[in-house]
N, C-alpha and C. Protein backbone atom coordinates (compact mmCIF):
# COMPACT_ATOMS: atom_id res chain seq x y z
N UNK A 1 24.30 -92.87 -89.68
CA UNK A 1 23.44 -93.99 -89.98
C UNK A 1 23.37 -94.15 -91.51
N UNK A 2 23.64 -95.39 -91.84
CA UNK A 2 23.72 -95.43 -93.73
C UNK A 2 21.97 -95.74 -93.86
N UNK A 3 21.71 -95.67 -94.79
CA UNK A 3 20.34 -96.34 -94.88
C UNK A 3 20.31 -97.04 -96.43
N UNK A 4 19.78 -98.06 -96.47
CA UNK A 4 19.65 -98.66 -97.38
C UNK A 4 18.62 -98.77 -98.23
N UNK A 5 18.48 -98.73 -99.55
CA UNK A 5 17.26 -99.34 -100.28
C UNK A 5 17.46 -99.70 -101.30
N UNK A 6 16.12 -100.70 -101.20
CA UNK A 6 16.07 -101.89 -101.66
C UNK A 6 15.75 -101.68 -103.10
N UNK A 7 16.13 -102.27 -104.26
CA UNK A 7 15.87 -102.19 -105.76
C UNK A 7 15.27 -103.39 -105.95
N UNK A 8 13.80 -103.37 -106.77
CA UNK A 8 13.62 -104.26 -107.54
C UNK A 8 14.37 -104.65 -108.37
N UNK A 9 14.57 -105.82 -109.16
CA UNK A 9 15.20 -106.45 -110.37
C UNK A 9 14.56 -106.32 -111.30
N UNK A 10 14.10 -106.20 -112.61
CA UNK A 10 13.26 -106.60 -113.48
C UNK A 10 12.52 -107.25 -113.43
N UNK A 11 11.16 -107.51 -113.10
CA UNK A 11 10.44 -108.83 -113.43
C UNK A 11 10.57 -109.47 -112.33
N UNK A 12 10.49 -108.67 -111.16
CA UNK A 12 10.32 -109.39 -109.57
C UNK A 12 8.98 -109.28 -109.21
N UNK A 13 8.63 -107.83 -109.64
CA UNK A 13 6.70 -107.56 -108.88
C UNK A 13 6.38 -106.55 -110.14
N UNK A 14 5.40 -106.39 -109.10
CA UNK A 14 4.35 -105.35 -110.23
C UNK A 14 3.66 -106.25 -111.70
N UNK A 15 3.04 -105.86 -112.29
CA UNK A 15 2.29 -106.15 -113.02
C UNK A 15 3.53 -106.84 -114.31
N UNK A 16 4.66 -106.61 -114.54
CA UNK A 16 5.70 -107.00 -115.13
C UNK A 16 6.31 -108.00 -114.69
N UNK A 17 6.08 -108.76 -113.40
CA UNK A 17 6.69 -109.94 -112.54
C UNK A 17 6.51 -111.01 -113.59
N UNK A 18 8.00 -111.80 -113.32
CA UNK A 18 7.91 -113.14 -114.15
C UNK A 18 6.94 -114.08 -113.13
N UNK A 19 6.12 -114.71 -113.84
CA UNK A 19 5.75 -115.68 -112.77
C UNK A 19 5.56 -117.28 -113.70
N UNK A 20 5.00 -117.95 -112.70
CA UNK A 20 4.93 -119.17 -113.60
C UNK A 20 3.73 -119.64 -114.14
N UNK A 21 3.63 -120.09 -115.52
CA UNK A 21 2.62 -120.57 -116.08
C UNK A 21 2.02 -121.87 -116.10
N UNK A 22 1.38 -121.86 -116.22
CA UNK A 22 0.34 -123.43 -116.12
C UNK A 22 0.33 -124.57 -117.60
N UNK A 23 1.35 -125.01 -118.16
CA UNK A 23 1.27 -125.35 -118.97
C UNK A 23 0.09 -125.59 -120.07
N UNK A 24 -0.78 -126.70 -119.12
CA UNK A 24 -1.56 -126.86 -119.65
C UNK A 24 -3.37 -126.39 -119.34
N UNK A 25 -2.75 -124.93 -119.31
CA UNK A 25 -3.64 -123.97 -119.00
C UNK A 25 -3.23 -122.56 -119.92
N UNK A 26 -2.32 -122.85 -120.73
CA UNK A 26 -1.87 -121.40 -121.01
C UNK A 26 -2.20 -121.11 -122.72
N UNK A 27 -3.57 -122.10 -123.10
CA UNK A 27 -4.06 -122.36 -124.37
C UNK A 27 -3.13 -122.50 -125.65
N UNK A 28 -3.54 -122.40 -126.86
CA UNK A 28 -2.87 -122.95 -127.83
C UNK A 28 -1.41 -121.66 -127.49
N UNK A 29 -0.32 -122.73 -128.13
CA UNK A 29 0.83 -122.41 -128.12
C UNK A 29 1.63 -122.87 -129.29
N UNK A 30 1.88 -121.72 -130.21
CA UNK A 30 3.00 -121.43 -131.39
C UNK A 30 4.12 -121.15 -131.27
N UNK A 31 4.86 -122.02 -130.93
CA UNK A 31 6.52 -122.05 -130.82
C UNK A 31 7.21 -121.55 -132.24
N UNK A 32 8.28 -120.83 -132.25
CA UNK A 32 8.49 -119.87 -133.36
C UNK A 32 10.33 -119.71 -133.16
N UNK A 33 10.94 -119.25 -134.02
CA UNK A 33 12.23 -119.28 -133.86
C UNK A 33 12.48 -117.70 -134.83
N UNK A 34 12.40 -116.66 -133.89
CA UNK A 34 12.42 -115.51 -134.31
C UNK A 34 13.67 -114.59 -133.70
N UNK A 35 14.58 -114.76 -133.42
CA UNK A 35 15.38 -113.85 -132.46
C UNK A 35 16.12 -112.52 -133.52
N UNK A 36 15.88 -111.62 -132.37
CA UNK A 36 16.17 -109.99 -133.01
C UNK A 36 16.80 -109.39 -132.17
N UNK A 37 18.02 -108.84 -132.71
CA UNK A 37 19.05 -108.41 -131.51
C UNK A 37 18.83 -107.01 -131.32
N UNK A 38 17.37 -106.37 -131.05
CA UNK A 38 16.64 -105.28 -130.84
C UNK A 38 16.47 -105.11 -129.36
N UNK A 39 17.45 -105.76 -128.12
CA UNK A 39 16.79 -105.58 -126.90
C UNK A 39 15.47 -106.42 -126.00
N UNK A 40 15.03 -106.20 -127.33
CA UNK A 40 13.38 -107.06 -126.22
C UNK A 40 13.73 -108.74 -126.52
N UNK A 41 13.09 -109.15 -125.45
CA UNK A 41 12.75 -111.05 -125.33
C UNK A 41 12.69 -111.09 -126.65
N UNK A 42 13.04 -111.95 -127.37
CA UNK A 42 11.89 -112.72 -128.87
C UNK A 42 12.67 -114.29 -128.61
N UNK A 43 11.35 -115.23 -129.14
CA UNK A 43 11.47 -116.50 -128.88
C UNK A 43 12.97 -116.91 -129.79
N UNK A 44 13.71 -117.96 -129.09
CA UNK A 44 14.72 -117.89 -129.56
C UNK A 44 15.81 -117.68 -128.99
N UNK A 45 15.64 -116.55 -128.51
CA UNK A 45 16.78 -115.83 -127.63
C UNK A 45 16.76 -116.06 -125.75
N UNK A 46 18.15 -115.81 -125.23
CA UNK A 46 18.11 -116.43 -124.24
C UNK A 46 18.47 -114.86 -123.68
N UNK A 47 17.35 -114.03 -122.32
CA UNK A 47 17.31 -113.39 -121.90
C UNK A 47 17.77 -113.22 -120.08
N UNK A 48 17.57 -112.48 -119.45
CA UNK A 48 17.92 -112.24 -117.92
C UNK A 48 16.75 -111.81 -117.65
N UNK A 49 16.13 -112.81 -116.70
CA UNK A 49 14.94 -111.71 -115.64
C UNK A 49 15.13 -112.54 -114.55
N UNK A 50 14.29 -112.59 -113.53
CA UNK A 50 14.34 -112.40 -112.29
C UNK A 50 13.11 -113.75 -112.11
N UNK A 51 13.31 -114.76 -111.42
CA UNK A 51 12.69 -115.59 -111.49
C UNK A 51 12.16 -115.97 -110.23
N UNK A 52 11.08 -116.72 -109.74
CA UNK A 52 10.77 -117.30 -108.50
C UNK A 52 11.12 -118.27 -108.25
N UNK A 53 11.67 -118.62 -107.00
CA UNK A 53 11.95 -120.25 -106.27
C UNK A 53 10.39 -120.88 -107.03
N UNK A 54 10.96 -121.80 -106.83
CA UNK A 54 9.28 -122.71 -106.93
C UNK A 54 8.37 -123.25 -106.11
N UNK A 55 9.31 -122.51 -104.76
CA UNK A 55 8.26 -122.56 -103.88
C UNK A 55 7.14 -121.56 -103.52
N UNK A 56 7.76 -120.25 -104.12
CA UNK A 56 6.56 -119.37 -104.83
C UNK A 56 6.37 -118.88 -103.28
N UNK A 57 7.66 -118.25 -102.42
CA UNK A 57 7.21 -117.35 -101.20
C UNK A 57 7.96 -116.41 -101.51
N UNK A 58 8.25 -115.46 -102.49
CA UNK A 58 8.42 -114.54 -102.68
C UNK A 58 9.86 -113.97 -102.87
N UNK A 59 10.98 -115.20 -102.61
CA UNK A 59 12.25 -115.29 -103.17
C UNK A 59 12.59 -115.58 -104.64
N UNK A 60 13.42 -115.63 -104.68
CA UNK A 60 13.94 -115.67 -106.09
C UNK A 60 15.34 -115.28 -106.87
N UNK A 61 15.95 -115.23 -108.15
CA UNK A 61 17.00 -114.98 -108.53
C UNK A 61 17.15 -114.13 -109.81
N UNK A 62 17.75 -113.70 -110.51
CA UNK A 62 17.91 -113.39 -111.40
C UNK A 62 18.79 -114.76 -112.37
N UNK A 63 18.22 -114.71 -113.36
CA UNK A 63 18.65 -115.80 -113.99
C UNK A 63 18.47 -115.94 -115.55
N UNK A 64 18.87 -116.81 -116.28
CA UNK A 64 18.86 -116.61 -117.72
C UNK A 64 17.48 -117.94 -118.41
N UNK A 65 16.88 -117.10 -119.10
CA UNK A 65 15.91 -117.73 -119.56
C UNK A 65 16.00 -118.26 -121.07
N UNK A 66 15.44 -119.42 -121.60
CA UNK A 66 15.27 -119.26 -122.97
C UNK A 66 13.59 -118.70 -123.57
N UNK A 67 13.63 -118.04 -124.14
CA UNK A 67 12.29 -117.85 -124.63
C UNK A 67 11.71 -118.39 -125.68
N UNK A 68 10.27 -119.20 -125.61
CA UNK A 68 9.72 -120.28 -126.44
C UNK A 68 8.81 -119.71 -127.34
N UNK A 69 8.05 -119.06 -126.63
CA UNK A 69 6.97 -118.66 -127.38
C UNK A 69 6.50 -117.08 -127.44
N UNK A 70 5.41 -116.46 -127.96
CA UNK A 70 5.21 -115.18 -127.85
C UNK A 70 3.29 -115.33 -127.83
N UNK A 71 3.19 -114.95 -126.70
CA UNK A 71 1.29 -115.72 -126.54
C UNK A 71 0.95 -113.78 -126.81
N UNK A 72 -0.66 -114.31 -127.32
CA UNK A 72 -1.37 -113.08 -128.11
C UNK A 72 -1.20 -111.95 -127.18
N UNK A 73 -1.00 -112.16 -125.87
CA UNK A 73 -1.42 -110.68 -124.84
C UNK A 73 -0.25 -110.20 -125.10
N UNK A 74 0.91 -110.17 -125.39
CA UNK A 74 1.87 -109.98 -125.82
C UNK A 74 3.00 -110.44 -124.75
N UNK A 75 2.70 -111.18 -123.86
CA UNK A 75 4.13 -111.94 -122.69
C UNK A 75 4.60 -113.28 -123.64
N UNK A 76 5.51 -113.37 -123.35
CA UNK A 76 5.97 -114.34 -123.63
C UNK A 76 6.17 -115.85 -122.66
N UNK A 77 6.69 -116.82 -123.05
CA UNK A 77 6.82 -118.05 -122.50
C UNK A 77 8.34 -118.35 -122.60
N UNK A 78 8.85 -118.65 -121.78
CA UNK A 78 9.87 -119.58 -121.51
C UNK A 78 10.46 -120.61 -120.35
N UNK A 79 11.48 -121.09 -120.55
CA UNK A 79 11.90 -122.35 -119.66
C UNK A 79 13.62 -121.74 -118.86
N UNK A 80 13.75 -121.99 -117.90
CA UNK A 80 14.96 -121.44 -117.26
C UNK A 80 16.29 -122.41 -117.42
N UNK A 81 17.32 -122.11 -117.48
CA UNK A 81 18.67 -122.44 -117.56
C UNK A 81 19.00 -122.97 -116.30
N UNK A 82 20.07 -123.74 -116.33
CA UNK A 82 20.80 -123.68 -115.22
C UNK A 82 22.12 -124.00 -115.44
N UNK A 83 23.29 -123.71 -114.89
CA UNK A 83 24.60 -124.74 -115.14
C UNK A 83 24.95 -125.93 -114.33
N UNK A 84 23.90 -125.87 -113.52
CA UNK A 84 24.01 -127.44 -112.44
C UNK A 84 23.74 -128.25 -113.35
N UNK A 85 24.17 -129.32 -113.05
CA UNK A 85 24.34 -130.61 -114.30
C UNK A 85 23.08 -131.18 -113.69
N UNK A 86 22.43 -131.63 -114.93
CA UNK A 86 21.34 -132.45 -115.14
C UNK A 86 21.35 -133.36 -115.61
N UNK A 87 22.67 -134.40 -115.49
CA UNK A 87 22.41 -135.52 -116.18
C UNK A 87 21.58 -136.63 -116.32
N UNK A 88 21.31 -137.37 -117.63
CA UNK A 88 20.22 -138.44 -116.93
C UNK A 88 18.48 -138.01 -116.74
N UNK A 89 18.37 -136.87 -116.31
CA UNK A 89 17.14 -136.07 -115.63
C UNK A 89 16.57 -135.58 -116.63
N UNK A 90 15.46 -136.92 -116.82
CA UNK A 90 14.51 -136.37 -117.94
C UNK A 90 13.60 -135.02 -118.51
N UNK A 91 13.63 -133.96 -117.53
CA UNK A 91 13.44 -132.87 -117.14
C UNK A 91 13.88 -132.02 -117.68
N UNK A 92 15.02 -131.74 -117.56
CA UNK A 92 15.65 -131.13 -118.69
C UNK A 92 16.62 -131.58 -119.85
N UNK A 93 16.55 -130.29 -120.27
CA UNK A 93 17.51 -130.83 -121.53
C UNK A 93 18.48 -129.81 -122.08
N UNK A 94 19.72 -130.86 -122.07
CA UNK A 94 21.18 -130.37 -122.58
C UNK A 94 21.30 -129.26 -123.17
N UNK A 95 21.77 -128.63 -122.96
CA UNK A 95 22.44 -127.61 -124.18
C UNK A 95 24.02 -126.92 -124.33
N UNK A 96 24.31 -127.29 -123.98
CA UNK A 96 25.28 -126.71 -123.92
C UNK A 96 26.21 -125.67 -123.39
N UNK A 97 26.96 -124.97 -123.60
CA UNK A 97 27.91 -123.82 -123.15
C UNK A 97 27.40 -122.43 -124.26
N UNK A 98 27.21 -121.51 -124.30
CA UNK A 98 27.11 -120.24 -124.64
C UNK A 98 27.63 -118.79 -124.36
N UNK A 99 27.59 -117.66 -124.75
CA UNK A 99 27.59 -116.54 -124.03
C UNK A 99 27.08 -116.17 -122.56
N UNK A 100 25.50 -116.71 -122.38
CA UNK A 100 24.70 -116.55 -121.44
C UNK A 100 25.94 -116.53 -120.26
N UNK A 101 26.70 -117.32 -119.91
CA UNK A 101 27.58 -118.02 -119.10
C UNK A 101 28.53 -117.59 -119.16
N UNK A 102 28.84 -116.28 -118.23
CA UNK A 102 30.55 -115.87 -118.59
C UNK A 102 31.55 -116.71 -117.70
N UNK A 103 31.36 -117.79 -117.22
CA UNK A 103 32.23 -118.85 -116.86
C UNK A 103 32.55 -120.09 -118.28
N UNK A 104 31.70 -119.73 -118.90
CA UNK A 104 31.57 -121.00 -120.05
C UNK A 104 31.00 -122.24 -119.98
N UNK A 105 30.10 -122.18 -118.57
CA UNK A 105 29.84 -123.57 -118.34
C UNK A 105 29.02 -123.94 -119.35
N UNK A 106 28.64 -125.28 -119.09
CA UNK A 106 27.57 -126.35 -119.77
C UNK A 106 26.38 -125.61 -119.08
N UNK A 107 25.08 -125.66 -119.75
CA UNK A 107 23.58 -125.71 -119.45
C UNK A 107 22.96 -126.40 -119.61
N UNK A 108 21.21 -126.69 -118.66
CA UNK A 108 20.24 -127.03 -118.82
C UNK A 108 19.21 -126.51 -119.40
N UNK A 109 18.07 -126.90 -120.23
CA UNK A 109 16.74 -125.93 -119.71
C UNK A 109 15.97 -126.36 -119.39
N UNK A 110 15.13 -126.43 -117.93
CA UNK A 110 14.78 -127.27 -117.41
C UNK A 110 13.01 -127.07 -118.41
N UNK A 111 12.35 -128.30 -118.83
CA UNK A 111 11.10 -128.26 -119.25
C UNK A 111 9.98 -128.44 -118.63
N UNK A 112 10.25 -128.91 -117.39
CA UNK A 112 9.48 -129.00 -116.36
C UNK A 112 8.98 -127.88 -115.73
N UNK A 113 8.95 -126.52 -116.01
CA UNK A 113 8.97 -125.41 -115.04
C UNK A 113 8.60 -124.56 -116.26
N UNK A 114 7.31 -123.82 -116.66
CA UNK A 114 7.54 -123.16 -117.66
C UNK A 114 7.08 -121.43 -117.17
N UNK A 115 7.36 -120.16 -117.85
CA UNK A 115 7.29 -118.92 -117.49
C UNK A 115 6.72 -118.30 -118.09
N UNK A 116 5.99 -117.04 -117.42
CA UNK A 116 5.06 -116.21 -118.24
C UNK A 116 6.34 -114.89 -117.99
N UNK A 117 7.15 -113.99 -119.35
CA UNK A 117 8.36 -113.23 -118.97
C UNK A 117 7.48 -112.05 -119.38
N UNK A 118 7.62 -110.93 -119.03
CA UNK A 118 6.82 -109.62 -119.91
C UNK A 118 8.26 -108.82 -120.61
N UNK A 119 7.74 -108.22 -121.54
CA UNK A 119 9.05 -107.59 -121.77
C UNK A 119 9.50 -106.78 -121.21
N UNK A 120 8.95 -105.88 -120.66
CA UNK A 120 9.24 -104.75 -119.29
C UNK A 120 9.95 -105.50 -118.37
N UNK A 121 9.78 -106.70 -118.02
CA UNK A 121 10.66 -107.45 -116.96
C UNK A 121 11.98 -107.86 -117.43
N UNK A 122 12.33 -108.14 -118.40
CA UNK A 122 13.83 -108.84 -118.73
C UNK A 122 14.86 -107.62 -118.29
N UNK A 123 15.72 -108.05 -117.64
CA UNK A 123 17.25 -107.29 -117.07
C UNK A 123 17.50 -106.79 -118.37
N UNK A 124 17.92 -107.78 -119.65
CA UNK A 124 19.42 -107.83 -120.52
C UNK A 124 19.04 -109.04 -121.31
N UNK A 125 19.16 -108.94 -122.73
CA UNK A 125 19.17 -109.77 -123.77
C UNK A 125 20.53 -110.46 -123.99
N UNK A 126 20.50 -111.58 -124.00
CA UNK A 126 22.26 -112.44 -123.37
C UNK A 126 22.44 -112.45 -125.13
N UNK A 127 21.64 -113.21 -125.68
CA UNK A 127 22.27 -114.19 -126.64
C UNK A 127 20.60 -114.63 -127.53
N UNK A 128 21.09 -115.16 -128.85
CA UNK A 128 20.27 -115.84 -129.56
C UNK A 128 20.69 -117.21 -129.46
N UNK A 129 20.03 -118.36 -128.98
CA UNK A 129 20.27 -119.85 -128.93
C UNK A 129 20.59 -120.65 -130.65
N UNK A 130 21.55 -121.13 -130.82
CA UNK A 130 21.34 -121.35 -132.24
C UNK A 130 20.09 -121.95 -132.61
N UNK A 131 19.77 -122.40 -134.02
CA UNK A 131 18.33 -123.27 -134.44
C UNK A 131 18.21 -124.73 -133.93
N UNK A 132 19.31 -125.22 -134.14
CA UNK A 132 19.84 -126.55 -133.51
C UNK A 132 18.99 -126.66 -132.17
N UNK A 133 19.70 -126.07 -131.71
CA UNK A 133 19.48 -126.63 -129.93
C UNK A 133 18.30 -125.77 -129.53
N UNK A 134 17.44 -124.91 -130.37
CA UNK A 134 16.66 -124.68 -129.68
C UNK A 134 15.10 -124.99 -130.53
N UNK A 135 15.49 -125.86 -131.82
CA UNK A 135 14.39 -127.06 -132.11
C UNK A 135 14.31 -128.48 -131.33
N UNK A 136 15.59 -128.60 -130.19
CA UNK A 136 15.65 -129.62 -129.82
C UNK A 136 14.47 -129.30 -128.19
N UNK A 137 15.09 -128.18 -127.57
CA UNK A 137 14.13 -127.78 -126.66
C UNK A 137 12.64 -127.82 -126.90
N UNK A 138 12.51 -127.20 -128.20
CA UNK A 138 11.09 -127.01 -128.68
C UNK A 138 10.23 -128.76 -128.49
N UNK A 139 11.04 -129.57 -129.51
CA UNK A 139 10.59 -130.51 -129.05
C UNK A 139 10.50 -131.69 -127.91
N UNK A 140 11.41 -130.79 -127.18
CA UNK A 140 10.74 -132.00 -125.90
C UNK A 140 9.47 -131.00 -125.29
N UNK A 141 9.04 -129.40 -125.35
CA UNK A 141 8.07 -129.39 -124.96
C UNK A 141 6.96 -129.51 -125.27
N UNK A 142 7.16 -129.82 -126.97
CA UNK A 142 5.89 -130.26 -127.77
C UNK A 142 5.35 -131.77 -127.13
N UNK A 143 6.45 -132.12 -127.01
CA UNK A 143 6.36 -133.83 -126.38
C UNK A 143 5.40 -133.79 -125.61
N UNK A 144 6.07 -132.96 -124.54
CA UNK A 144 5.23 -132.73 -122.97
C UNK A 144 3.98 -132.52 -123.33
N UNK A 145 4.29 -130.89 -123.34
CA UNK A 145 2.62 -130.46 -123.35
C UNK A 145 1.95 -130.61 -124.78
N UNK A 146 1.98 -130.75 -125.80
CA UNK A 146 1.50 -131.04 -127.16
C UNK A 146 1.51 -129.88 -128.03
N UNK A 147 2.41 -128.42 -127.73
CA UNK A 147 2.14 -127.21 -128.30
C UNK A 147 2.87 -127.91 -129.68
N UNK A 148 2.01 -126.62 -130.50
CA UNK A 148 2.46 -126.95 -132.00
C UNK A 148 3.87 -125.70 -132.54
């Protein structure tokens, strides 16, 4: 008889689980462009954790995040990737092809969906997003939600 068991991912449960934040519930927010190729999340950089469907029953993926912000409790904020094309879809926004992507595809990050990441939860630090494209993210969520 084999027996199997099951591994958490990073940032699936426990007190380290990515989950999702309330935009406009998650008080003042200082968007910052700090990335440090030290391992941990820092805003800026585009990380791996483990994310929830949005239907929020307890599935989910591992997936690549960008990270926006760094809130006082010390978790951070970010918005998720995707390589499904988003064209048109005011929702997210373009970015391009990177490391994150060892196929090379094109990305999204969707702004509509935002994350509370802990650093104990991230898999793997992918990449730093250049300044470019990730003042452009910044400001469509300043747009949205009004963070400074």
């Amino acid at each position: 008889m084999t027996e199997y068991i099951e591994y958490d991912t990073p940032g699936q449960s426990g007190p380290t689980a990515t989950t999702q934040a309330r935009p406009d519930r998650v008080g003042k927010v200082r968007t910052e462009y700090a990335p440090a190729h030290d391992g941990d999340p820092d805003p800026g950089e585009i990380v791996w954790t483990w994310v929830p469907f949005e239907e929020n029953d307890g599935r989910g993926k591992d997936r690549p995040v960008l990270v926006v912000a760094r809130e006082a409790a010390g978790t951070l904020l970010a918005v998720q990737l995707s390589s499904k094309r988003h064209d048109h879809d005011r929702e997210w926004v373009p970015i391009g092809n990177g490391p994150w992507d060892r196929e090379g595809r094109d990305s999204w990050v969707d702004i509509d969906r935002v994350l509370r990441v802990h650093e104990k939860g991230m898999r793997r630090e992918a990449c730093a997003l250049d300044r470019m494209r990730f003042n452009l993210v910044i400001h469509r969520l300043q747009e949205r939600y009004g963070w400074q």
